[in-house]
C-alpha atoms as a PDB file:
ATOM      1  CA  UNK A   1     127.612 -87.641 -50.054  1.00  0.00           C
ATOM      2  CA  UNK A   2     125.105 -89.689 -52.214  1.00  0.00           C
ATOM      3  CA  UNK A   3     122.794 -89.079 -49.534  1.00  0.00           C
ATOM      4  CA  UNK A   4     122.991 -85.177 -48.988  1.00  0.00           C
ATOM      5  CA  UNK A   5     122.869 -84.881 -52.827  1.00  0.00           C
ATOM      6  CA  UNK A   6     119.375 -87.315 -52.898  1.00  0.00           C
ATOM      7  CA  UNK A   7     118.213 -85.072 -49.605  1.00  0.00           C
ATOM      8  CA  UNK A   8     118.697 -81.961 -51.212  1.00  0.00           C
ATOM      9  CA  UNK A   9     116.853 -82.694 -54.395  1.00  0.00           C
ATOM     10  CA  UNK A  10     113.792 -83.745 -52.409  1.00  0.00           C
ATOM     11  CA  UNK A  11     113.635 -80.741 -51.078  1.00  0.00           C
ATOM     12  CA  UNK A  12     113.990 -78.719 -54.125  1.00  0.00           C
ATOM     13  CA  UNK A  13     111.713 -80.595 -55.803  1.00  0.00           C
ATOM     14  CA  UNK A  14     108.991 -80.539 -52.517  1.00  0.00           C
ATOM     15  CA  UNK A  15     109.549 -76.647 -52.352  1.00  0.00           C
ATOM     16  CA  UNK A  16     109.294 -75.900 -56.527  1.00  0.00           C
ATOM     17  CA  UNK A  17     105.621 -78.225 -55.983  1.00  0.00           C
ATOM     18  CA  UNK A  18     104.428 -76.208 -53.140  1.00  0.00           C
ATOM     19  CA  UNK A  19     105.381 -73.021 -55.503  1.00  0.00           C
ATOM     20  CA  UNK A  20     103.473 -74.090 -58.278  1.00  0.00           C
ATOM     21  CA  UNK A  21     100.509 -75.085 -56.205  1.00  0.00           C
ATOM     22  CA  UNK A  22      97.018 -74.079 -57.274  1.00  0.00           C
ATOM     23  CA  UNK A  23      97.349 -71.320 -54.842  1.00  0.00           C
ATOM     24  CA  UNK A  24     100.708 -69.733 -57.016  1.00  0.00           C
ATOM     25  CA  UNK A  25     100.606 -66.545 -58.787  1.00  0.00           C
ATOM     26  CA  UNK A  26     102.572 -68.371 -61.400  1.00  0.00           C
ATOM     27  CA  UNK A  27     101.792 -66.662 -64.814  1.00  0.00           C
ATOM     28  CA  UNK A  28     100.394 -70.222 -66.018  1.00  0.00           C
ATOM     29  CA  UNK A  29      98.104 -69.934 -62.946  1.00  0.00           C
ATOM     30  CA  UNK A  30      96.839 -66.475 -63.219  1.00  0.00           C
ATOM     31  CA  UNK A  31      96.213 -66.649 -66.800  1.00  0.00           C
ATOM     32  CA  UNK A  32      93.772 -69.917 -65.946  1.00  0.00           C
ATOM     33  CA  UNK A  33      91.923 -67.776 -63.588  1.00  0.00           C
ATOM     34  CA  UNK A  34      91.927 -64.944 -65.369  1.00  0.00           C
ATOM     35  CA  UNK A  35      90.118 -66.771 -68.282  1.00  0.00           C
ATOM     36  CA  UNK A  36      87.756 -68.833 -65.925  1.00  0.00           C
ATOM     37  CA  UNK A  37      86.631 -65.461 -64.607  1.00  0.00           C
ATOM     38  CA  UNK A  38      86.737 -64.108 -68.190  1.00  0.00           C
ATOM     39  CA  UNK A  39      84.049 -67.359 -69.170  1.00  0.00           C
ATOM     40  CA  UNK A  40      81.688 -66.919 -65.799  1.00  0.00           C
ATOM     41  CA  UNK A  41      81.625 -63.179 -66.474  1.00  0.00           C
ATOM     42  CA  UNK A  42      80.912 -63.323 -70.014  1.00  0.00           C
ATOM     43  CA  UNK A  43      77.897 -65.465 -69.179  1.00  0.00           C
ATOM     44  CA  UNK A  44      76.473 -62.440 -66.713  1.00  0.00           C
ATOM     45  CA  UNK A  45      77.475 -59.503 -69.451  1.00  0.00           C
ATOM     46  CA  UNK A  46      76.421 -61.223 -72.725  1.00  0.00           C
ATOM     47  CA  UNK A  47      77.496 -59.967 -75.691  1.00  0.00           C
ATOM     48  CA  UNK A  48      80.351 -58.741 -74.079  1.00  0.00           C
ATOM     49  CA  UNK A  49      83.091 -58.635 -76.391  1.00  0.00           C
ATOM     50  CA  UNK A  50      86.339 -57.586 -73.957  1.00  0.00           C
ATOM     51  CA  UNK A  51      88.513 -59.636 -71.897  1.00  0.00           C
ATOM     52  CA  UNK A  52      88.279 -59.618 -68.124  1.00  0.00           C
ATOM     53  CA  UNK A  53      91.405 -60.011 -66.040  1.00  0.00           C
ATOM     54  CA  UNK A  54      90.710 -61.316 -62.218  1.00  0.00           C
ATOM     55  CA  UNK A  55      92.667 -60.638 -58.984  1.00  0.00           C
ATOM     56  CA  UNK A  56      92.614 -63.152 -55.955  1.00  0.00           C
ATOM     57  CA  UNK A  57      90.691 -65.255 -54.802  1.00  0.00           C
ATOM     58  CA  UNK A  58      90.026 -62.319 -52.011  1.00  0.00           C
ATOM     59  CA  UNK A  59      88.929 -63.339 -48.992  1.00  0.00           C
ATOM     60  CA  UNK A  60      85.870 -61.232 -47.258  1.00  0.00           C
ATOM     61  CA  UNK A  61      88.279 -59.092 -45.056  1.00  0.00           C
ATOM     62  CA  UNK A  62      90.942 -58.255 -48.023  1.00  0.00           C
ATOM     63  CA  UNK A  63      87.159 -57.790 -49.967  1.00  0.00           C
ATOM     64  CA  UNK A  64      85.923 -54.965 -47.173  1.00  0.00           C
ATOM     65  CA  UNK A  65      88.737 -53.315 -46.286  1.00  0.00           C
ATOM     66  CA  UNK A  66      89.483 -52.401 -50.050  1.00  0.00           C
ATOM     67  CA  UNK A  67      85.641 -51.556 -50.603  1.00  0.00           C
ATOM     68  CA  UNK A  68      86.038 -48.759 -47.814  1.00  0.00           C
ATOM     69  CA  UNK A  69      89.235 -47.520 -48.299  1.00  0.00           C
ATOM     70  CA  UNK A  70      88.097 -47.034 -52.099  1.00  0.00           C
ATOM     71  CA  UNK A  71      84.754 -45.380 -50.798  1.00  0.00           C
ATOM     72  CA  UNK A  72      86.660 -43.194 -48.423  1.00  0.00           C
ATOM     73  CA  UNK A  73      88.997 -41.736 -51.484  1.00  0.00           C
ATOM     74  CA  UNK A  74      86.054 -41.093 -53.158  1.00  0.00           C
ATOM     75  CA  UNK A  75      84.399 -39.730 -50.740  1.00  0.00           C
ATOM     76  CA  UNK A  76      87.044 -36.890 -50.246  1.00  0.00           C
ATOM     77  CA  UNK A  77      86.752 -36.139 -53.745  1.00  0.00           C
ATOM     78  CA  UNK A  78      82.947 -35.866 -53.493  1.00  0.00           C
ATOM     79  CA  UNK A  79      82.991 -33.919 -50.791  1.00  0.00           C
ATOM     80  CA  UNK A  80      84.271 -31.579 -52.166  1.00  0.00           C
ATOM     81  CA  UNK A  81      82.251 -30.926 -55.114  1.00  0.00           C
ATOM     82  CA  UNK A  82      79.039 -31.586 -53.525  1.00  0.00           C
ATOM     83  CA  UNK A  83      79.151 -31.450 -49.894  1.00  0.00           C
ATOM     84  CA  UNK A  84      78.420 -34.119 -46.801  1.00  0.00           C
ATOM     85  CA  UNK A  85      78.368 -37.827 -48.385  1.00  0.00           C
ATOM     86  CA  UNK A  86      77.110 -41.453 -46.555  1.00  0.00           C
ATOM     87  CA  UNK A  87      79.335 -43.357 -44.335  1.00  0.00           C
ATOM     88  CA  UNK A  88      80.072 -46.499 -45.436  1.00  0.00           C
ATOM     89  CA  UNK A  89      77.650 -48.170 -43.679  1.00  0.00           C
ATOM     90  CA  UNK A  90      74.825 -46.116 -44.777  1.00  0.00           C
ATOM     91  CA  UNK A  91      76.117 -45.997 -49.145  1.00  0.00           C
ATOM     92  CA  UNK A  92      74.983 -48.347 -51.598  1.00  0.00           C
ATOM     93  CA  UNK A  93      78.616 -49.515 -51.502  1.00  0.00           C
ATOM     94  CA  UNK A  94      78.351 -50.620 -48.238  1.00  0.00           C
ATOM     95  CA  UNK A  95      74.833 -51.958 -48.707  1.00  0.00           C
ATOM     96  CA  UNK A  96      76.160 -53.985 -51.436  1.00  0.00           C
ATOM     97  CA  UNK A  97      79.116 -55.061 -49.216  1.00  0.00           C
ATOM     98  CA  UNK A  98      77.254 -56.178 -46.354  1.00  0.00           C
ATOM     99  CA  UNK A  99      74.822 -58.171 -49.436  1.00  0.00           C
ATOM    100  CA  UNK A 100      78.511 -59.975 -50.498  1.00  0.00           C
ATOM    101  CA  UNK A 101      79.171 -61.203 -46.790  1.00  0.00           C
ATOM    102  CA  UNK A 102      75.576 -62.429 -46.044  1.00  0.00           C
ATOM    103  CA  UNK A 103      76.129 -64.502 -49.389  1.00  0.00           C
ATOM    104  CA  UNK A 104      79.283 -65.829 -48.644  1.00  0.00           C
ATOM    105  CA  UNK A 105      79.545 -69.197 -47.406  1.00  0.00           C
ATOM    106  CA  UNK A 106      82.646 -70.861 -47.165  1.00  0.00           C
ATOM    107  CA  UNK A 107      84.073 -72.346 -50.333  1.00  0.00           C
ATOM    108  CA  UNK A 108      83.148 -69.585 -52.032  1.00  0.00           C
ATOM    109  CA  UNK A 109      85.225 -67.635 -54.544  1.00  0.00           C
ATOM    110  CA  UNK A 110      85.505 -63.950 -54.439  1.00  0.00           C
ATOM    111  CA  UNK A 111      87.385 -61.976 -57.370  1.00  0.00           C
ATOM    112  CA  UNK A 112      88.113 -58.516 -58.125  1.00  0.00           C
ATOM    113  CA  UNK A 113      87.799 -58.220 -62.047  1.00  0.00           C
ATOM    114  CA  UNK A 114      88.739 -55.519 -64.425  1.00  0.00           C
ATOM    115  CA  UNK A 115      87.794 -55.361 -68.647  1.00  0.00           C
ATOM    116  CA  UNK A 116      90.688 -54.814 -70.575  1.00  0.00           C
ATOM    117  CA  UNK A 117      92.364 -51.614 -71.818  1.00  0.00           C
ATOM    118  CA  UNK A 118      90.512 -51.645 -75.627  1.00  0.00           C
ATOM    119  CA  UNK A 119      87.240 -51.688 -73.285  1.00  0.00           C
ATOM    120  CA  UNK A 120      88.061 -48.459 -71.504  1.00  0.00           C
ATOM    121  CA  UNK A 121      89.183 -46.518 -74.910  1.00  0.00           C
ATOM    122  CA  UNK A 122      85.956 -47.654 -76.184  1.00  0.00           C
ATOM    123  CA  UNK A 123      84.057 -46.353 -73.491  1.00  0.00           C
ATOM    124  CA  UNK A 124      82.645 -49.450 -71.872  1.00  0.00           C
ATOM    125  CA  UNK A 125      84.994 -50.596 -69.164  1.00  0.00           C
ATOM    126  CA  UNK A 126      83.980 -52.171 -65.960  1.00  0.00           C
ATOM    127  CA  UNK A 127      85.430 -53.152 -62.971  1.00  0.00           C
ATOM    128  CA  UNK A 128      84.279 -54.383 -59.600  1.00  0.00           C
ATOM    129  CA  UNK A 129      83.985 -58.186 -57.523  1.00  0.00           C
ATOM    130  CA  UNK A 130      82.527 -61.053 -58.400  1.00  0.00           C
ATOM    131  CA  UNK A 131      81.596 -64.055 -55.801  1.00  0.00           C
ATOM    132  CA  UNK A 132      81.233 -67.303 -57.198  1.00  0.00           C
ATOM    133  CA  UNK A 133      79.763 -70.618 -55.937  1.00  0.00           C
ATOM    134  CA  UNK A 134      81.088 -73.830 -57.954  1.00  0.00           C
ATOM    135  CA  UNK A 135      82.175 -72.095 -61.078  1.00  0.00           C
ATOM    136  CA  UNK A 136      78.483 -70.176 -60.976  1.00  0.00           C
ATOM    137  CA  UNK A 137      78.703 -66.009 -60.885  1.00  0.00           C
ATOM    138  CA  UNK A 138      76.319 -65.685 -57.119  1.00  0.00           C
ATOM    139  CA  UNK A 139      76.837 -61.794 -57.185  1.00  0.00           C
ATOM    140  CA  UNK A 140      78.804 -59.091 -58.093  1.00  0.00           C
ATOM    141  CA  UNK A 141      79.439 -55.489 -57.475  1.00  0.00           C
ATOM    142  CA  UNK A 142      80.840 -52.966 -60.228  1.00  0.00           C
ATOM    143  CA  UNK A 143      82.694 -50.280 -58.638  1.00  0.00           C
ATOM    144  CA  UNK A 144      83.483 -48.504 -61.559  1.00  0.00           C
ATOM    145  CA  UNK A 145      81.712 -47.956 -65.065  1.00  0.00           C
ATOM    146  CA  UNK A 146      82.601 -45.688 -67.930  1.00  0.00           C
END
């Protein structure tokens, strides 16, 4: 009985490790990532004076396929009001996409990032992805400005 008992705290205490790995959306861990990205973003947008909150680390697939599908709902809209718009391929968007994945290399970071809600009452929100290279902002893309 001793035995099962010792067994089955090992493994409780092996699977609450994995869950708590650097890898867990724990709210300890996102909050450190959220203020890392907060710090390497603030050193791109000086003067900056809003909190940025992160999502990820993306990798380049999860990165492209929400670049398009974004560009495609906007593109409907677009459409529209102004007629025939790019393909991906041919937009900025995608430009700056295919930019990201020739800069990628493989221990790269890449982060989607949003400035909080008192930045978008006040008129100067931002969102888009940033890559990062050893805690160092490589490139980034805003995909939305107000």
């Amino acid at each position: 009985m001793k035995i099962a008992v010792t067994y089955l705290m090992v493994v409780l205490m092996c699977v609450s490790c994995r869950d708590n790995g650097p890898d867990s959306q724990s709210p300890d861990n996102a909050l450190r990532r959220d203020r890392r990205i907060d710090l390497i973003l603030k050193k791109h947008y000086t003067g900056f004076a809003y909190a940025f909150e992160a999502r990820g680390p993306l990798t380049i697939a999860q990165f492209e396929e929400e670049l398009i599908r974004s560009y495609e709902e906007w593109s409907k809209l677009k459409e529209r009001v102004y007629g025939p718009v790019k393909g991906f391929a041919d937009s900025e968007l995608g430009k700056d996409c295919a930019r990201f994945k020739r800069e990628h290399r493989e221990r790269d970071e890449l982060y989607f990032f949003k400035s909080d809600l008192r930045s978008w009452s006040n008129l100067n929100g931002r969102e888009g992805y940033v890559l990062i290279r050893k805690n160092e902002l490589i490139d980034l893309i805003v995909t939305v400005i107000n």
